[in-house]
PDB file of N, CA and C in Angstrom:
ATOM      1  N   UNK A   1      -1.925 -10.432 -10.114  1.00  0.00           N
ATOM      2  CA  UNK A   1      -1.739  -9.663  -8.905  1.00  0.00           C
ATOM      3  C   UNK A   1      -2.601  -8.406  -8.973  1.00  0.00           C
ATOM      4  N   UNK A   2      -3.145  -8.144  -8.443  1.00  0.00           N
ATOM      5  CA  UNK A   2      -4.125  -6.789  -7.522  1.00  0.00           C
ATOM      6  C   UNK A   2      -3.300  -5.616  -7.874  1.00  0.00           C
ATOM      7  N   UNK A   3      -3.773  -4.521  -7.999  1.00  0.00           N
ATOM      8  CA  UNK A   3      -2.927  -3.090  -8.186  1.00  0.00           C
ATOM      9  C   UNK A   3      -3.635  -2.165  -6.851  1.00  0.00           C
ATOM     10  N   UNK A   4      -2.504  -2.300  -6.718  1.00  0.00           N
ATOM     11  CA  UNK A   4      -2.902  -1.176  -5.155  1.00  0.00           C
ATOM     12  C   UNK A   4      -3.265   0.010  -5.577  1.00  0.00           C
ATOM     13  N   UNK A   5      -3.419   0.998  -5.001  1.00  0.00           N
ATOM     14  CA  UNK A   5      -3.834   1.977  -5.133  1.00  0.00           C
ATOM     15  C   UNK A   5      -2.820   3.186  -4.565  1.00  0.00           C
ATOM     16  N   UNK A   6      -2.307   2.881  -3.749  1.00  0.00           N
ATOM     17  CA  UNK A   6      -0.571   3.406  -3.110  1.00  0.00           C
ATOM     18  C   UNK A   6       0.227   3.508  -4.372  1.00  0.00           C
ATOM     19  N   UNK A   7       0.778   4.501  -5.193  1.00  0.00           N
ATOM     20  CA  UNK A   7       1.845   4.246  -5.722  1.00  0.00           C
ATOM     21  C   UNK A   7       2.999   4.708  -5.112  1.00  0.00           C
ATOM     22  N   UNK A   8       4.589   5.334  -6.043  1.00  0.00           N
ATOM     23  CA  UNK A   8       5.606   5.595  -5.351  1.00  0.00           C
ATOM     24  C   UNK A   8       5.583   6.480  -4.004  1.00  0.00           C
ATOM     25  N   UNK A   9       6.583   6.369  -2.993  1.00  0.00           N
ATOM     26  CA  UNK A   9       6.356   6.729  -1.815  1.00  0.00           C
ATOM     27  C   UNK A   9       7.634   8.454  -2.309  1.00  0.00           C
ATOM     28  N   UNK A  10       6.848   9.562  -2.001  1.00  0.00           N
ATOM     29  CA  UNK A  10       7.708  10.659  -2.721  1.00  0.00           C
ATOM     30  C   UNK A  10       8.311  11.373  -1.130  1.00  0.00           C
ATOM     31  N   UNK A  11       9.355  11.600  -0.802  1.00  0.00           N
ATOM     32  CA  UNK A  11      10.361  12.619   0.287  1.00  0.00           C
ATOM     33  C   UNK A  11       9.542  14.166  -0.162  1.00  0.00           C
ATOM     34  N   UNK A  12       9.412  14.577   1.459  1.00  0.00           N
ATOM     35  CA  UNK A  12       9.094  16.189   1.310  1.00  0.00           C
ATOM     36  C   UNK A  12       9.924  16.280   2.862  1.00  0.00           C
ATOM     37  N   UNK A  13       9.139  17.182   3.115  1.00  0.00           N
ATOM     38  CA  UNK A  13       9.753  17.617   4.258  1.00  0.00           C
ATOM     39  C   UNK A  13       8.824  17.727   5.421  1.00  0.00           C
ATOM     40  N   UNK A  14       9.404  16.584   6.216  1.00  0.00           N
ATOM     41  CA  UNK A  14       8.019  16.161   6.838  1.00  0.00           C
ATOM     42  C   UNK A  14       7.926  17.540   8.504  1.00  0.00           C
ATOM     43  N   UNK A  15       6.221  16.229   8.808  1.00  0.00           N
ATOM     44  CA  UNK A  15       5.947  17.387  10.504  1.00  0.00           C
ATOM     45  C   UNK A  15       6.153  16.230  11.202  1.00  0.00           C
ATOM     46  N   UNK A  16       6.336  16.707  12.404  1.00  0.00           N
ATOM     47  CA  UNK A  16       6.642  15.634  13.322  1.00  0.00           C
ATOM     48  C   UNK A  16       4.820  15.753  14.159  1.00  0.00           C
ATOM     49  N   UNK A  17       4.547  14.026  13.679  1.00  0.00           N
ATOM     50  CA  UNK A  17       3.461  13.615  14.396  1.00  0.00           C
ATOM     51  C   UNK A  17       3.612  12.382  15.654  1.00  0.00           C
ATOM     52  N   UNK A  18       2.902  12.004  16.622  1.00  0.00           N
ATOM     53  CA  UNK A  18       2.901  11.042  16.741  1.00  0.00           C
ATOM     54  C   UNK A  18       1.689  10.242  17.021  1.00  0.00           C
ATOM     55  N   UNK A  19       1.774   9.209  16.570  1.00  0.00           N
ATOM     56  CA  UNK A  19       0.412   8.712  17.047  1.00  0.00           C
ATOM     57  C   UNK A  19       0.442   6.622  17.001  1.00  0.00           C
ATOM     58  N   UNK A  20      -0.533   6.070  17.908  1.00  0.00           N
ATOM     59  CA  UNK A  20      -0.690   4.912  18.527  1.00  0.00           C
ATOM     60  C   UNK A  20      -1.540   3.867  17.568  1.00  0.00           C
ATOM     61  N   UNK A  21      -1.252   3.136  17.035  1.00  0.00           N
ATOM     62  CA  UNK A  21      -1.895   2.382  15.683  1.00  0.00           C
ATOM     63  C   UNK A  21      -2.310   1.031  17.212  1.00  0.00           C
ATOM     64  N   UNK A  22      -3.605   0.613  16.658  1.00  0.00           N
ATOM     65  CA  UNK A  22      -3.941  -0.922  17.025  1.00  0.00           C
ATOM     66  C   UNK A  22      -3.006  -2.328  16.565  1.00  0.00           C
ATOM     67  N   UNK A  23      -2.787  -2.953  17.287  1.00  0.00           N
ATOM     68  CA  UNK A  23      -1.412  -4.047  16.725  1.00  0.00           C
ATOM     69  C   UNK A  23      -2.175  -4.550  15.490  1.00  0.00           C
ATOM     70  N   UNK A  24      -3.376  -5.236  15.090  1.00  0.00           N
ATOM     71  CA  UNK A  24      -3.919  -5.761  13.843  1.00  0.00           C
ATOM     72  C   UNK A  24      -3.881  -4.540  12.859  1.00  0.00           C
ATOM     73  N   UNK A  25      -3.767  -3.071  12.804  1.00  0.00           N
ATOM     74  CA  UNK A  25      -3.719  -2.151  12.261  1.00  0.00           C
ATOM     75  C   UNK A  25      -1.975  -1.990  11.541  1.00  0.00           C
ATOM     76  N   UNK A  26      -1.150  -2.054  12.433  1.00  0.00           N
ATOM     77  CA  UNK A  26       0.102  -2.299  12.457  1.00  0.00           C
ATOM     78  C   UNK A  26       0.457  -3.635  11.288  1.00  0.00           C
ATOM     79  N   UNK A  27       0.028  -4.877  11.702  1.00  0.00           N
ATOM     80  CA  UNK A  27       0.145  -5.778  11.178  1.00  0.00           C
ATOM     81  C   UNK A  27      -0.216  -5.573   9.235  1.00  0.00           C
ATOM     82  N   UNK A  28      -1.430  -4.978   9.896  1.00  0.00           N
ATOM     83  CA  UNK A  28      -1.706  -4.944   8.719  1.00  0.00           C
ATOM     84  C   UNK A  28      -0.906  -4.089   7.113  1.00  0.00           C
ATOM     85  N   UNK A  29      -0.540  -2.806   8.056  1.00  0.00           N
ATOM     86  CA  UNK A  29       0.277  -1.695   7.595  1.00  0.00           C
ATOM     87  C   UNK A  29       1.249  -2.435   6.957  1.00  0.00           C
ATOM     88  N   UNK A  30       2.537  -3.576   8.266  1.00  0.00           N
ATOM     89  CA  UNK A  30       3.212  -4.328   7.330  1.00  0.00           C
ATOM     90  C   UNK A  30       3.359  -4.864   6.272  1.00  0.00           C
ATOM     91  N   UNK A  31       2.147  -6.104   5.719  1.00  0.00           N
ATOM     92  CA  UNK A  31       1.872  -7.030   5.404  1.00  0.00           C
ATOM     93  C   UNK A  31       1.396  -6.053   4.229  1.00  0.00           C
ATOM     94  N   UNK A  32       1.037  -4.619   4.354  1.00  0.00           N
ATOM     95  CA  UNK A  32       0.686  -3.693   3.089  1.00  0.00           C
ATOM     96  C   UNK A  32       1.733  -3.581   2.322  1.00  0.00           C
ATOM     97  N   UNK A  33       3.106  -2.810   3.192  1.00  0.00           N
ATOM     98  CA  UNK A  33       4.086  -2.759   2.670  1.00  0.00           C
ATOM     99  C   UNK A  33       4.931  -3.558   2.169  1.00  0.00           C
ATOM    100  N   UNK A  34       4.782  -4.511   2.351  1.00  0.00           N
ATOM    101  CA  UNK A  34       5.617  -5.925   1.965  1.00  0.00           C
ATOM    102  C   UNK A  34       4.598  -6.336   0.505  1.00  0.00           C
ATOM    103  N   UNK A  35       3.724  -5.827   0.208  1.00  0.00           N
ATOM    104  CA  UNK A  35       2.810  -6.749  -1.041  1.00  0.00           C
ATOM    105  C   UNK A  35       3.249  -4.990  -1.703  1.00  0.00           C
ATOM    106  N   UNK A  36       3.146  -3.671  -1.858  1.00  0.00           N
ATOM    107  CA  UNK A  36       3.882  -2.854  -2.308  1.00  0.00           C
ATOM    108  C   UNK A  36       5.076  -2.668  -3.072  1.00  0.00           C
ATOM    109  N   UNK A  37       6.301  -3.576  -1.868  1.00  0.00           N
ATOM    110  CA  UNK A  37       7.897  -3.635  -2.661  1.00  0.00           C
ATOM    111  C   UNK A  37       7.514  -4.387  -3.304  1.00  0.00           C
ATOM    112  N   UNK A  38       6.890  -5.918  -3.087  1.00  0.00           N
ATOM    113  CA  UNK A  38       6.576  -6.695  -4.115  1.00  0.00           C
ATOM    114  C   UNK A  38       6.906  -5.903  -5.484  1.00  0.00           C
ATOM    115  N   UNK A  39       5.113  -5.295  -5.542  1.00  0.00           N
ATOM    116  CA  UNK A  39       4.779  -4.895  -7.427  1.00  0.00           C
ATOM    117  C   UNK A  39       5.563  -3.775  -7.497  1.00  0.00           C
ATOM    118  N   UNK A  40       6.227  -2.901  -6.765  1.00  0.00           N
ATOM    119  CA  UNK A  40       7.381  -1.778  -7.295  1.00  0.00           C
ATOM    120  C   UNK A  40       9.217  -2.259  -7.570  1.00  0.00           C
ATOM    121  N   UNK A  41       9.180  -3.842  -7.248  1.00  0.00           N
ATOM    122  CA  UNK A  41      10.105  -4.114  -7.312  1.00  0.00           C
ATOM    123  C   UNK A  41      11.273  -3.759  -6.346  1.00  0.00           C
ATOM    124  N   UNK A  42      10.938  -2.988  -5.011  1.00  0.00           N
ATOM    125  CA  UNK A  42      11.643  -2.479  -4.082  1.00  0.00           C
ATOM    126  C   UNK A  42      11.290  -2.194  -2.961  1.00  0.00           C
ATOM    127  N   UNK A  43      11.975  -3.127  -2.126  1.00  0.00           N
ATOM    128  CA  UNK A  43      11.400  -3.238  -0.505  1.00  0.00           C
ATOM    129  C   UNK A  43      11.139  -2.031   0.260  1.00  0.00           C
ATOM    130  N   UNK A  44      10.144  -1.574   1.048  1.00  0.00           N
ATOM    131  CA  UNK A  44       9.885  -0.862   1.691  1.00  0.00           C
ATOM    132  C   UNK A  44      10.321  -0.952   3.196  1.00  0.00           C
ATOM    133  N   UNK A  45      11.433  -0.473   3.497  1.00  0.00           N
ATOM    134  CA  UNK A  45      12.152  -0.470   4.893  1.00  0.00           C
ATOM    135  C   UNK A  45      10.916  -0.281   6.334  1.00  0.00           C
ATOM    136  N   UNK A  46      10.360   0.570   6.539  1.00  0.00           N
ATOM    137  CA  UNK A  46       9.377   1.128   7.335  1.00  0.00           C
ATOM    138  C   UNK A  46       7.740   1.329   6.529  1.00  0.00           C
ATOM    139  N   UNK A  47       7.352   0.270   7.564  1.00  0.00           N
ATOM    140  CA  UNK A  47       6.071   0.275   6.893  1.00  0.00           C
ATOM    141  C   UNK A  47       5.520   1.872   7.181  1.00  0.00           C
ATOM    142  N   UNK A  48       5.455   2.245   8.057  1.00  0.00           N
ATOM    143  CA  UNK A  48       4.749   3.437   8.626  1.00  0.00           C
ATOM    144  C   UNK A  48       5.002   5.192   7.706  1.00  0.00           C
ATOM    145  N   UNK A  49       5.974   4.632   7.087  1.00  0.00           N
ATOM    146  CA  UNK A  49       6.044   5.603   5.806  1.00  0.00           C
ATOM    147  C   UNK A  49       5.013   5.503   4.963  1.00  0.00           C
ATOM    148  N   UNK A  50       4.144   4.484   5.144  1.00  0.00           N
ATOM    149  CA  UNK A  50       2.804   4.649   4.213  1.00  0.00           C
ATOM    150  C   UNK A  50       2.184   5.234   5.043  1.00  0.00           C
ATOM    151  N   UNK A  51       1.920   5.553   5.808  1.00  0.00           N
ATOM    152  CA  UNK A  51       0.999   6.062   6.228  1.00  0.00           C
ATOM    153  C   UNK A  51       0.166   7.382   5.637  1.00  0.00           C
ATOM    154  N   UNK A  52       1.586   8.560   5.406  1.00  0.00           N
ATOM    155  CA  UNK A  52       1.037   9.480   4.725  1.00  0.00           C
ATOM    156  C   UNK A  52       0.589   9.297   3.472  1.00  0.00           C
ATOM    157  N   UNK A  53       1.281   8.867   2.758  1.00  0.00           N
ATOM    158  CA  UNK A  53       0.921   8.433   1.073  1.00  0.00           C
ATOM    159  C   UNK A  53      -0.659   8.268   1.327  1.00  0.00           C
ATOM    160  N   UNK A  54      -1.080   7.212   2.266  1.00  0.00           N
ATOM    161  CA  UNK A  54      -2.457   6.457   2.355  1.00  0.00           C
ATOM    162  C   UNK A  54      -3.070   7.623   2.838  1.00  0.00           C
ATOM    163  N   UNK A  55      -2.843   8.423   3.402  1.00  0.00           N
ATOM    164  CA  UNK A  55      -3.760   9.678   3.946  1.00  0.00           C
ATOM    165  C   UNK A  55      -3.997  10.781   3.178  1.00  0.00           C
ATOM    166  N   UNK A  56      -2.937  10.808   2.316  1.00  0.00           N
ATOM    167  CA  UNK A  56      -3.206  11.671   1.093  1.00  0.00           C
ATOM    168  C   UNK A  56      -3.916  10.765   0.076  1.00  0.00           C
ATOM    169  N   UNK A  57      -3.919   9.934  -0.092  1.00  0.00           N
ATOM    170  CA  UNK A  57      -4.695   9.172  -1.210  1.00  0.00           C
ATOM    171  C   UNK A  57      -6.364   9.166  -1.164  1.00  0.00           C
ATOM    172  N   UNK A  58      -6.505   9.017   0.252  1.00  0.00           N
ATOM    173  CA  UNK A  58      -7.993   8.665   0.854  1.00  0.00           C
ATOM    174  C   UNK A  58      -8.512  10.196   0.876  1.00  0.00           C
ATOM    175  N   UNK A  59      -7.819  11.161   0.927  1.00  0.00           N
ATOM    176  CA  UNK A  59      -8.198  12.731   0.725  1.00  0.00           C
ATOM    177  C   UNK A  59      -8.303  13.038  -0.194  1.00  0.00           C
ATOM    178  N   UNK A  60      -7.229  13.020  -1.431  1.00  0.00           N
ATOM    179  CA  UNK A  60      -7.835  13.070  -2.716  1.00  0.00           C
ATOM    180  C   UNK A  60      -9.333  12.135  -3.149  1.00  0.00           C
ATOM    181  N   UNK A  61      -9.527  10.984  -2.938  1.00  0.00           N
ATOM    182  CA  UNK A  61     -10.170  10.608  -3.768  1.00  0.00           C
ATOM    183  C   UNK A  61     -11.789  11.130  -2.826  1.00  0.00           C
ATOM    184  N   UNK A  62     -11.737  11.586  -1.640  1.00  0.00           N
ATOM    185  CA  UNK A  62     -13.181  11.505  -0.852  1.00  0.00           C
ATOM    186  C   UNK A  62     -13.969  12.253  -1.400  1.00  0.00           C
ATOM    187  N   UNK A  63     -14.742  12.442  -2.268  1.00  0.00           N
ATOM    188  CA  UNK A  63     -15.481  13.097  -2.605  1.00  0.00           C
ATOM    189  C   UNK A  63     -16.551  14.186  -1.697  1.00  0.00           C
ATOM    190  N   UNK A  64     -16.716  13.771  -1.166  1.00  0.00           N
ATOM    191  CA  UNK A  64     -17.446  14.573   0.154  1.00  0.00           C
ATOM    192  C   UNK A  64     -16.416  15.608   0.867  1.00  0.00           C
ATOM    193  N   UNK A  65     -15.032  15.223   0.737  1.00  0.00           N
ATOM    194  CA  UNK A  65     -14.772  15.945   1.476  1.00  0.00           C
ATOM    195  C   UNK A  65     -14.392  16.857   0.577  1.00  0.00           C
ATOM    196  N   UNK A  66     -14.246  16.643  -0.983  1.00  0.00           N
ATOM    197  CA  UNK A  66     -13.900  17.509  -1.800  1.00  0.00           C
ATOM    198  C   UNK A  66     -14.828  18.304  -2.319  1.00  0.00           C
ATOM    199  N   UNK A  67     -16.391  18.691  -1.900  1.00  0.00           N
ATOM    200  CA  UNK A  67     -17.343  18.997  -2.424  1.00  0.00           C
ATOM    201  C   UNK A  67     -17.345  20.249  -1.121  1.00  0.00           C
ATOM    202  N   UNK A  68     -17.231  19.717   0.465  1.00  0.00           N
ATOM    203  CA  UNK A  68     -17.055  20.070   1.506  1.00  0.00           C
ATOM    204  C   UNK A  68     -15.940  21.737   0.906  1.00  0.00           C
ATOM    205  N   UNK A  69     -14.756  20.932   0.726  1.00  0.00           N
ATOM    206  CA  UNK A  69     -13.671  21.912   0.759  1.00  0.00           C
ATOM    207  C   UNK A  69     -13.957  22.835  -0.670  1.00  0.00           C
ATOM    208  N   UNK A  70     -14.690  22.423  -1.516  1.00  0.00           N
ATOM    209  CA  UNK A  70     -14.637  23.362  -2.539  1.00  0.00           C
ATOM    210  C   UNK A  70     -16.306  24.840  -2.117  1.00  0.00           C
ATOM    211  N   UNK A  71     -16.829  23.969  -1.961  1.00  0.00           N
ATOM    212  CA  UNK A  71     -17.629  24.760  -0.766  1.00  0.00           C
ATOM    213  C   UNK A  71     -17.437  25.505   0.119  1.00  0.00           C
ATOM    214  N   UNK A  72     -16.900  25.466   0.727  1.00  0.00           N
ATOM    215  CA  UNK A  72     -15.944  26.297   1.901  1.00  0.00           C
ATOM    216  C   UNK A  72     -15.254  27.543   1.618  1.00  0.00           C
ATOM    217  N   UNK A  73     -14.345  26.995   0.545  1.00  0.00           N
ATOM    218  CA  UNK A  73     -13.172  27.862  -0.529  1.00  0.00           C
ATOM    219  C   UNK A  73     -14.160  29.336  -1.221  1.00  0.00           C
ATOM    220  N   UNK A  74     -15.146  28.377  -1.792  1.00  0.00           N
ATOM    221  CA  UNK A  74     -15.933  29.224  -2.605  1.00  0.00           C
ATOM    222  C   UNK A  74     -16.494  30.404  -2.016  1.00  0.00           C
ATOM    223  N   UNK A  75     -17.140  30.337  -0.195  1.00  0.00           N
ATOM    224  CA  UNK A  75     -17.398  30.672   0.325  1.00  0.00           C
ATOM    225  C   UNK A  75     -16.706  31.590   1.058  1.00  0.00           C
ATOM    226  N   UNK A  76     -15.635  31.617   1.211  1.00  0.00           N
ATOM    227  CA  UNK A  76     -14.679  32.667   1.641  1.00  0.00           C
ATOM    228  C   UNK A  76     -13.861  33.481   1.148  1.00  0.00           C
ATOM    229  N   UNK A  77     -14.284  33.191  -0.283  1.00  0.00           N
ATOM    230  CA  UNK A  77     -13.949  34.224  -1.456  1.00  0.00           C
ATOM    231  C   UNK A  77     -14.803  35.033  -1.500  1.00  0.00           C
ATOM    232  N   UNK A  78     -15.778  35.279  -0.968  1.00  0.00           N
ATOM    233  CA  UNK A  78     -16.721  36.524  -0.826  1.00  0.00           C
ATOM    234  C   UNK A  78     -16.500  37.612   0.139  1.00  0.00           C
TER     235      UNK A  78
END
């Protein structure tokens, strides 16, 4: 089996967003979360709780945008 890249899904204290996913986007989201409980051993009720996890994941790892933001940072410390 494949190792996702999603690990545990962690509670904070969320913002209230809303927003309109494409149905194959949706589908897909499911069919994410369902191969997830799989390898954690525990079903994921609402797929759409990944969402953030996946948005923080794809931010940490972007390099560009982390070169961007350390750039920026650096820059307004002057």
């Amino acid at each position: 089996m494949a190792k996702l890249k999603l690990g545990p899904i962690v509670d904070d204290k969320p913002v209230k967003v809303s927003v309109e996913l494409p149905a194959a986007l949706h589908r897909d989201l499911a069919a994410y979360a369902e191969a997830l409980g799989r390898e954690q051993g525990q079903p994921i009720a609402d797929p759409v709780k990944l969402i953030v996890p996946m948005l923080e994941r794809f931010i940490a790892t972007d390099r560009g945008f982390s070169k961007t933001r350390r750039a920026s940072s650096v820059g307004s410390q002057t």
